[in-house]
PDB file of N, CA and C in Angstrom:
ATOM      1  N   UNK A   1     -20.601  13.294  44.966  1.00  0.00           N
ATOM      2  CA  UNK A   1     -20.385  14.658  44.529  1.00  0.00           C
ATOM      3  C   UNK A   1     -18.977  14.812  43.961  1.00  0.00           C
ATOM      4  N   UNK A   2     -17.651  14.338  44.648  1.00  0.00           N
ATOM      5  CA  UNK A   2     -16.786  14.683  44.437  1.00  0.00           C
ATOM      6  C   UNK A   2     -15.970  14.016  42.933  1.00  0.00           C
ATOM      7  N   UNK A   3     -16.915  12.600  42.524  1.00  0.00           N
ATOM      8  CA  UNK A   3     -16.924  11.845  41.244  1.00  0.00           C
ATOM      9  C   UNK A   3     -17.175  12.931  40.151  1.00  0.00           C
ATOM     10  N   UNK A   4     -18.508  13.321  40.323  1.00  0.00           N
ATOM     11  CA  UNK A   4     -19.028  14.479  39.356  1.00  0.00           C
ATOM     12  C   UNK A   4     -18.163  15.539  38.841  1.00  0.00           C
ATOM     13  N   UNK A   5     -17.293  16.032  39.553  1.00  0.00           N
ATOM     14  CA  UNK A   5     -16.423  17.085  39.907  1.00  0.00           C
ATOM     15  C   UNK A   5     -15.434  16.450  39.324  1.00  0.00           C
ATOM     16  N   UNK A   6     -14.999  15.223  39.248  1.00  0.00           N
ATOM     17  CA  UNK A   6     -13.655  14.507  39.064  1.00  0.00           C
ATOM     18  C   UNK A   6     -14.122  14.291  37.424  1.00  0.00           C
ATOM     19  N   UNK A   7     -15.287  13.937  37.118  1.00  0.00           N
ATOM     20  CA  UNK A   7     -15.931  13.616  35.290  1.00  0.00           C
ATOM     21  C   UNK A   7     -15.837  14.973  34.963  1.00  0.00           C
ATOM     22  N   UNK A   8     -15.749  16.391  35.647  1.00  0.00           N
ATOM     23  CA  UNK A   8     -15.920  17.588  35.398  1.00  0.00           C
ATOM     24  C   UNK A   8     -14.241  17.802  34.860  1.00  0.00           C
ATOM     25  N   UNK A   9     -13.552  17.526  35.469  1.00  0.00           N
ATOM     26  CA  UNK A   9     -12.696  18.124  35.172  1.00  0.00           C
ATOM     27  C   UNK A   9     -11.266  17.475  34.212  1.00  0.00           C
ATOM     28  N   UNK A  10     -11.931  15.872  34.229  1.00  0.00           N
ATOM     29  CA  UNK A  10     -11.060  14.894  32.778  1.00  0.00           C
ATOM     30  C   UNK A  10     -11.576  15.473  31.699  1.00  0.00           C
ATOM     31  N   UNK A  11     -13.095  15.841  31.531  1.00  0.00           N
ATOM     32  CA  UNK A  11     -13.813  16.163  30.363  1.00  0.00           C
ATOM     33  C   UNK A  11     -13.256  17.694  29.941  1.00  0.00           C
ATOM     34  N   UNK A  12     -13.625  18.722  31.162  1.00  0.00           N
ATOM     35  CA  UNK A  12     -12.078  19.572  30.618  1.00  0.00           C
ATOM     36  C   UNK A  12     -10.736  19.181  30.377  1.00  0.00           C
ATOM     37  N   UNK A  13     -10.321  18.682  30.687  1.00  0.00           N
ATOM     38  CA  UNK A  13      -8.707  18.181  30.464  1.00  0.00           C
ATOM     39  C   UNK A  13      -8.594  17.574  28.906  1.00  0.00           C
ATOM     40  N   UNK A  14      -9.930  16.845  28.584  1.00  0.00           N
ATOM     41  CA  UNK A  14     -10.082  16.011  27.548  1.00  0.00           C
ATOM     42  C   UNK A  14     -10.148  16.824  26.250  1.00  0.00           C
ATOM     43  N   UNK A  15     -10.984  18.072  26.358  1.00  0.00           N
ATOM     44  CA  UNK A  15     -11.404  18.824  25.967  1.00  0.00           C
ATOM     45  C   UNK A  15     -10.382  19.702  25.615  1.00  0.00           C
ATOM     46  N   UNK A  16      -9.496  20.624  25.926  1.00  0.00           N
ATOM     47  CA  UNK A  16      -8.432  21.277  26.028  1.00  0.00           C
ATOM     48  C   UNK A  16      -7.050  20.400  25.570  1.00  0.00           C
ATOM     49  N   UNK A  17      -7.444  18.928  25.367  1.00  0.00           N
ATOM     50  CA  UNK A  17      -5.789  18.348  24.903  1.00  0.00           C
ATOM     51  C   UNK A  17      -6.466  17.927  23.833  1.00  0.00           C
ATOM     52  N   UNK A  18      -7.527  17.787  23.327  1.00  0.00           N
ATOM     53  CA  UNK A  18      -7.948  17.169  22.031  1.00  0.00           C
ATOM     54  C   UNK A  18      -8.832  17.829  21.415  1.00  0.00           C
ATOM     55  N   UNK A  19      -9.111  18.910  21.608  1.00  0.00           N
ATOM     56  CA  UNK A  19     -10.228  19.876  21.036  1.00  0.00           C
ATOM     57  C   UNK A  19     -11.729  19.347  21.001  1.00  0.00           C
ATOM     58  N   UNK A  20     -12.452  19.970  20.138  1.00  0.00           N
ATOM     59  CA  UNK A  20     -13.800  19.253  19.873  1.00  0.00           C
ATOM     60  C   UNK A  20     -13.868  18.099  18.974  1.00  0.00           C
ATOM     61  N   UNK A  21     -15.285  17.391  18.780  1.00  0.00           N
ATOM     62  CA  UNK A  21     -15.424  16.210  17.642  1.00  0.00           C
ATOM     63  C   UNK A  21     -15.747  17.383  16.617  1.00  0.00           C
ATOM     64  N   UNK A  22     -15.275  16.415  15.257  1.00  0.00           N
ATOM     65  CA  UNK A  22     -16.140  17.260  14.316  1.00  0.00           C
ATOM     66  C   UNK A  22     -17.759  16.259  14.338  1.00  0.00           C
ATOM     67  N   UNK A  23     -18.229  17.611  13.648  1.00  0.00           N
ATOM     68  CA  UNK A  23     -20.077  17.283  13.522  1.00  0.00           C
ATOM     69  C   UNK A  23     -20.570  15.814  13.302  1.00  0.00           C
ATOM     70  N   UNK A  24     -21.441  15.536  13.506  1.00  0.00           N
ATOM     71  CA  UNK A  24     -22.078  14.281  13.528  1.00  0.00           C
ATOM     72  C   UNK A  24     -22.116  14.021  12.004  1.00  0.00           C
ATOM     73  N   UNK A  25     -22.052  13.012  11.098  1.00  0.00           N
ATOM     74  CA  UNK A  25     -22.759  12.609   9.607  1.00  0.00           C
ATOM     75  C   UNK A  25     -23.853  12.709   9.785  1.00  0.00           C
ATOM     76  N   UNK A  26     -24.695  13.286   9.230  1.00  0.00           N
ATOM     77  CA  UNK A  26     -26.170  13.178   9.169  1.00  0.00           C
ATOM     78  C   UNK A  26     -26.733  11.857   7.659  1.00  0.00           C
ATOM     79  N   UNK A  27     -28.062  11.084   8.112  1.00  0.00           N
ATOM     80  CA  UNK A  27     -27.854  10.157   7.259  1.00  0.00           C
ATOM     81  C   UNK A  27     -27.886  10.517   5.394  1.00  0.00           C
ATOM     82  N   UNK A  28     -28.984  11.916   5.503  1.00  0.00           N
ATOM     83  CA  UNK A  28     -29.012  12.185   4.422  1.00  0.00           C
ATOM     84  C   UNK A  28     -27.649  12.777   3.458  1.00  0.00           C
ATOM     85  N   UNK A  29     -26.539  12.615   4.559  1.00  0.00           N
ATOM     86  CA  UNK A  29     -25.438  13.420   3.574  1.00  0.00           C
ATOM     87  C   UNK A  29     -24.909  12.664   3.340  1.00  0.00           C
ATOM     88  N   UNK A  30     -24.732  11.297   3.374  1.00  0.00           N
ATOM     89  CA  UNK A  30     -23.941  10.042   2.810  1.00  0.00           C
ATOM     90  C   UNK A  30     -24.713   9.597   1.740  1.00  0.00           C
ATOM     91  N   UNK A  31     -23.719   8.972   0.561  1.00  0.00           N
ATOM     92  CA  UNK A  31     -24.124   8.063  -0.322  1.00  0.00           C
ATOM     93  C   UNK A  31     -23.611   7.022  -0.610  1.00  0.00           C
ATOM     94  N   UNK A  32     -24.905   5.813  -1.052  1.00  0.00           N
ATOM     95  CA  UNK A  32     -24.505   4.630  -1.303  1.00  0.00           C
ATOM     96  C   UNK A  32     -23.124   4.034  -2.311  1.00  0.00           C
ATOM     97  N   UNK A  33     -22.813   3.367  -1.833  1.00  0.00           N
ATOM     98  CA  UNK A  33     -21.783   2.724  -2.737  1.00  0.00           C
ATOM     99  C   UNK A  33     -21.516   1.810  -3.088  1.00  0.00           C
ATOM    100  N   UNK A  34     -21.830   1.135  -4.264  1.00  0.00           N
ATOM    101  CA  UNK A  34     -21.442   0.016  -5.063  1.00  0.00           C
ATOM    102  C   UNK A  34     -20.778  -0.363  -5.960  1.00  0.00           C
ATOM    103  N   UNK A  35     -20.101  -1.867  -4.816  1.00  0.00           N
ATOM    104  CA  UNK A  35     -18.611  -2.249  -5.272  1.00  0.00           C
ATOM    105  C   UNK A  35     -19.261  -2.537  -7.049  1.00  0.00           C
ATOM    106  N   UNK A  36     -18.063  -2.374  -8.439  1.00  0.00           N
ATOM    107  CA  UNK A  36     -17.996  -2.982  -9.007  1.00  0.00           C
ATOM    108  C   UNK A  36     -16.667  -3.136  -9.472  1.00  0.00           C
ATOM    109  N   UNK A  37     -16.962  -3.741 -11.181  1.00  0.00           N
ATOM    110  CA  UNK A  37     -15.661  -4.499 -11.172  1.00  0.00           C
ATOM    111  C   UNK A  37     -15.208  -3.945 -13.021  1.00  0.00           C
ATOM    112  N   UNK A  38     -13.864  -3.857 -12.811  1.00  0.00           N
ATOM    113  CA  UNK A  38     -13.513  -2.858 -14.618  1.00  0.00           C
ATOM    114  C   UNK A  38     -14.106  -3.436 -15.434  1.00  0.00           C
ATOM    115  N   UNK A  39     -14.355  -3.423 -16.515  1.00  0.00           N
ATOM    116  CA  UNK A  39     -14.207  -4.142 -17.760  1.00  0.00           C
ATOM    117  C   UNK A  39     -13.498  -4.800 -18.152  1.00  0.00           C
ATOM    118  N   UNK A  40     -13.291  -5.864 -18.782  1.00  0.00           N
ATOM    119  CA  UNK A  40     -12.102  -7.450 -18.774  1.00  0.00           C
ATOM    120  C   UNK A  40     -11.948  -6.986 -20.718  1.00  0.00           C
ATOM    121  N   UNK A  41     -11.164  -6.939 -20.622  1.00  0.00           N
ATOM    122  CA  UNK A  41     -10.376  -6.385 -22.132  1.00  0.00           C
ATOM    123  C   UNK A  41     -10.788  -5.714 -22.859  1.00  0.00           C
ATOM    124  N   UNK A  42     -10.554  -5.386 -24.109  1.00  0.00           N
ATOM    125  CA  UNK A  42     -11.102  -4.327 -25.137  1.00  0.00           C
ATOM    126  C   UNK A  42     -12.398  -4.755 -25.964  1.00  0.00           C
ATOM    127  N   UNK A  43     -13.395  -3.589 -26.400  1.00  0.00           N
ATOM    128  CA  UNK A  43     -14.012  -4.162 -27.123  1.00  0.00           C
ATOM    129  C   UNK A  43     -13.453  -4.100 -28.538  1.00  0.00           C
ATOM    130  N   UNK A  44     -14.292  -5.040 -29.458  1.00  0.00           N
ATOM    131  CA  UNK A  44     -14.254  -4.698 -30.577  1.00  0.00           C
ATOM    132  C   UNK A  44     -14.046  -3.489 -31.133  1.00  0.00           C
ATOM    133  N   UNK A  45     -15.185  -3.010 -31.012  1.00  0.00           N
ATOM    134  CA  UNK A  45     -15.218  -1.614 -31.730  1.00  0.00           C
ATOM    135  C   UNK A  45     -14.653  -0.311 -30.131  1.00  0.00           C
ATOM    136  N   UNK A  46     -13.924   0.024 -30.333  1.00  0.00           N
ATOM    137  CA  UNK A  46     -13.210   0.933 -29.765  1.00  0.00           C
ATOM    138  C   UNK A  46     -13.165   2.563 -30.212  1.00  0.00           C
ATOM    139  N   UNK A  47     -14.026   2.646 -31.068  1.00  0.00           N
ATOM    140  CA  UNK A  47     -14.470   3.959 -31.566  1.00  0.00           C
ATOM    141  C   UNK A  47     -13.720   4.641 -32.582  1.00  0.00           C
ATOM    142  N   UNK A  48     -13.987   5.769 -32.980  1.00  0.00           N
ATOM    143  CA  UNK A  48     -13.135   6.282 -34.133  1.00  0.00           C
ATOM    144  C   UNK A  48     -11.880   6.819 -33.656  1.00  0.00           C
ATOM    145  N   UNK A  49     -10.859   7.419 -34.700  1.00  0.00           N
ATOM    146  CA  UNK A  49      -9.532   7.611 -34.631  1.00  0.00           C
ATOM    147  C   UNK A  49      -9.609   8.968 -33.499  1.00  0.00           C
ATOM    148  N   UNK A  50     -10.847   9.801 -33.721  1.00  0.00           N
ATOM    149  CA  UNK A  50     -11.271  11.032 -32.951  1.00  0.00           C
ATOM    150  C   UNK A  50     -11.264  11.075 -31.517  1.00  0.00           C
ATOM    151  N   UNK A  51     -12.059   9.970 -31.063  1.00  0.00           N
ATOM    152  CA  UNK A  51     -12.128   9.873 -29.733  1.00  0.00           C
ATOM    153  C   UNK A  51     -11.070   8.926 -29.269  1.00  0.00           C
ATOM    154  N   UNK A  52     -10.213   8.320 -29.745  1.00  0.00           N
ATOM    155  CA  UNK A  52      -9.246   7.691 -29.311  1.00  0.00           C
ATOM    156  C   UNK A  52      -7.953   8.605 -29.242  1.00  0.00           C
ATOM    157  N   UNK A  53      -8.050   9.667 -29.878  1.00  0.00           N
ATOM    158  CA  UNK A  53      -7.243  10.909 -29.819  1.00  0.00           C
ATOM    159  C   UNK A  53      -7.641  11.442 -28.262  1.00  0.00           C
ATOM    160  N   UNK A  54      -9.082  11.729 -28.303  1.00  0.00           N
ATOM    161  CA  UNK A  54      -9.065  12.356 -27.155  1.00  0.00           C
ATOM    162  C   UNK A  54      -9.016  11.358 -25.918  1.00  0.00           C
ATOM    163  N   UNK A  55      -9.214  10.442 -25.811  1.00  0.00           N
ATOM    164  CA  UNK A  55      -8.994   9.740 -24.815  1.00  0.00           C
ATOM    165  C   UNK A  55      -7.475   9.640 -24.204  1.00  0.00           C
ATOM    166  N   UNK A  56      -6.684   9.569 -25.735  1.00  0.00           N
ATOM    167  CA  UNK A  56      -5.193   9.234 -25.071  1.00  0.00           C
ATOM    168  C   UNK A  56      -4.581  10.880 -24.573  1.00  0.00           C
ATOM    169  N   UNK A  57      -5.234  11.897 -25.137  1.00  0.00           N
ATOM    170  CA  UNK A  57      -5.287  13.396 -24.803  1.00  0.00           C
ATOM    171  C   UNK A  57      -5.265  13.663 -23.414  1.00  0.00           C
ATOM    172  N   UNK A  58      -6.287  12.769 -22.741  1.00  0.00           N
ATOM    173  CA  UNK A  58      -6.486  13.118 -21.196  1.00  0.00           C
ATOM    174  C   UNK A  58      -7.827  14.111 -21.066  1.00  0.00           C
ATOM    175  N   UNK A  59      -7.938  14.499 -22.577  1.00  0.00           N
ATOM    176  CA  UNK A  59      -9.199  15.439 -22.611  1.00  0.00           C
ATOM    177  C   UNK A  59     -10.735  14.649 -22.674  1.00  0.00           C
TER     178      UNK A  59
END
């Protein structure tokens, strides 16, 4: 009995110096992720003067 009482009252103690967990992940709210790898130098064709404007734009 007096164990029970003793898990009763670390778990308050535990509780009160570290607050709650946050929520569980549920599986459907994660997504997969796959490693890859950049592109290895330039291509040839690198597109017109237009979009190389906007690229170096940030737009």
């Amino acid at each position: 009995m007096d164990k029970q009482i003793d898990d009763l009252d670390d778990a308050r103690s535990r509780s009160a110096r570290f607050g709650r967990l946050p929520a569980r992940v549920q599986p459907d709210a994660t997504v997969e992720v796959v490693a890859t790898s950049p592109p290895r130098g330039r291509p040839d064709a690198a597109g017109s003067e237009e979009q190389r404007q906007v690229l170096l734009a940030g737009g």
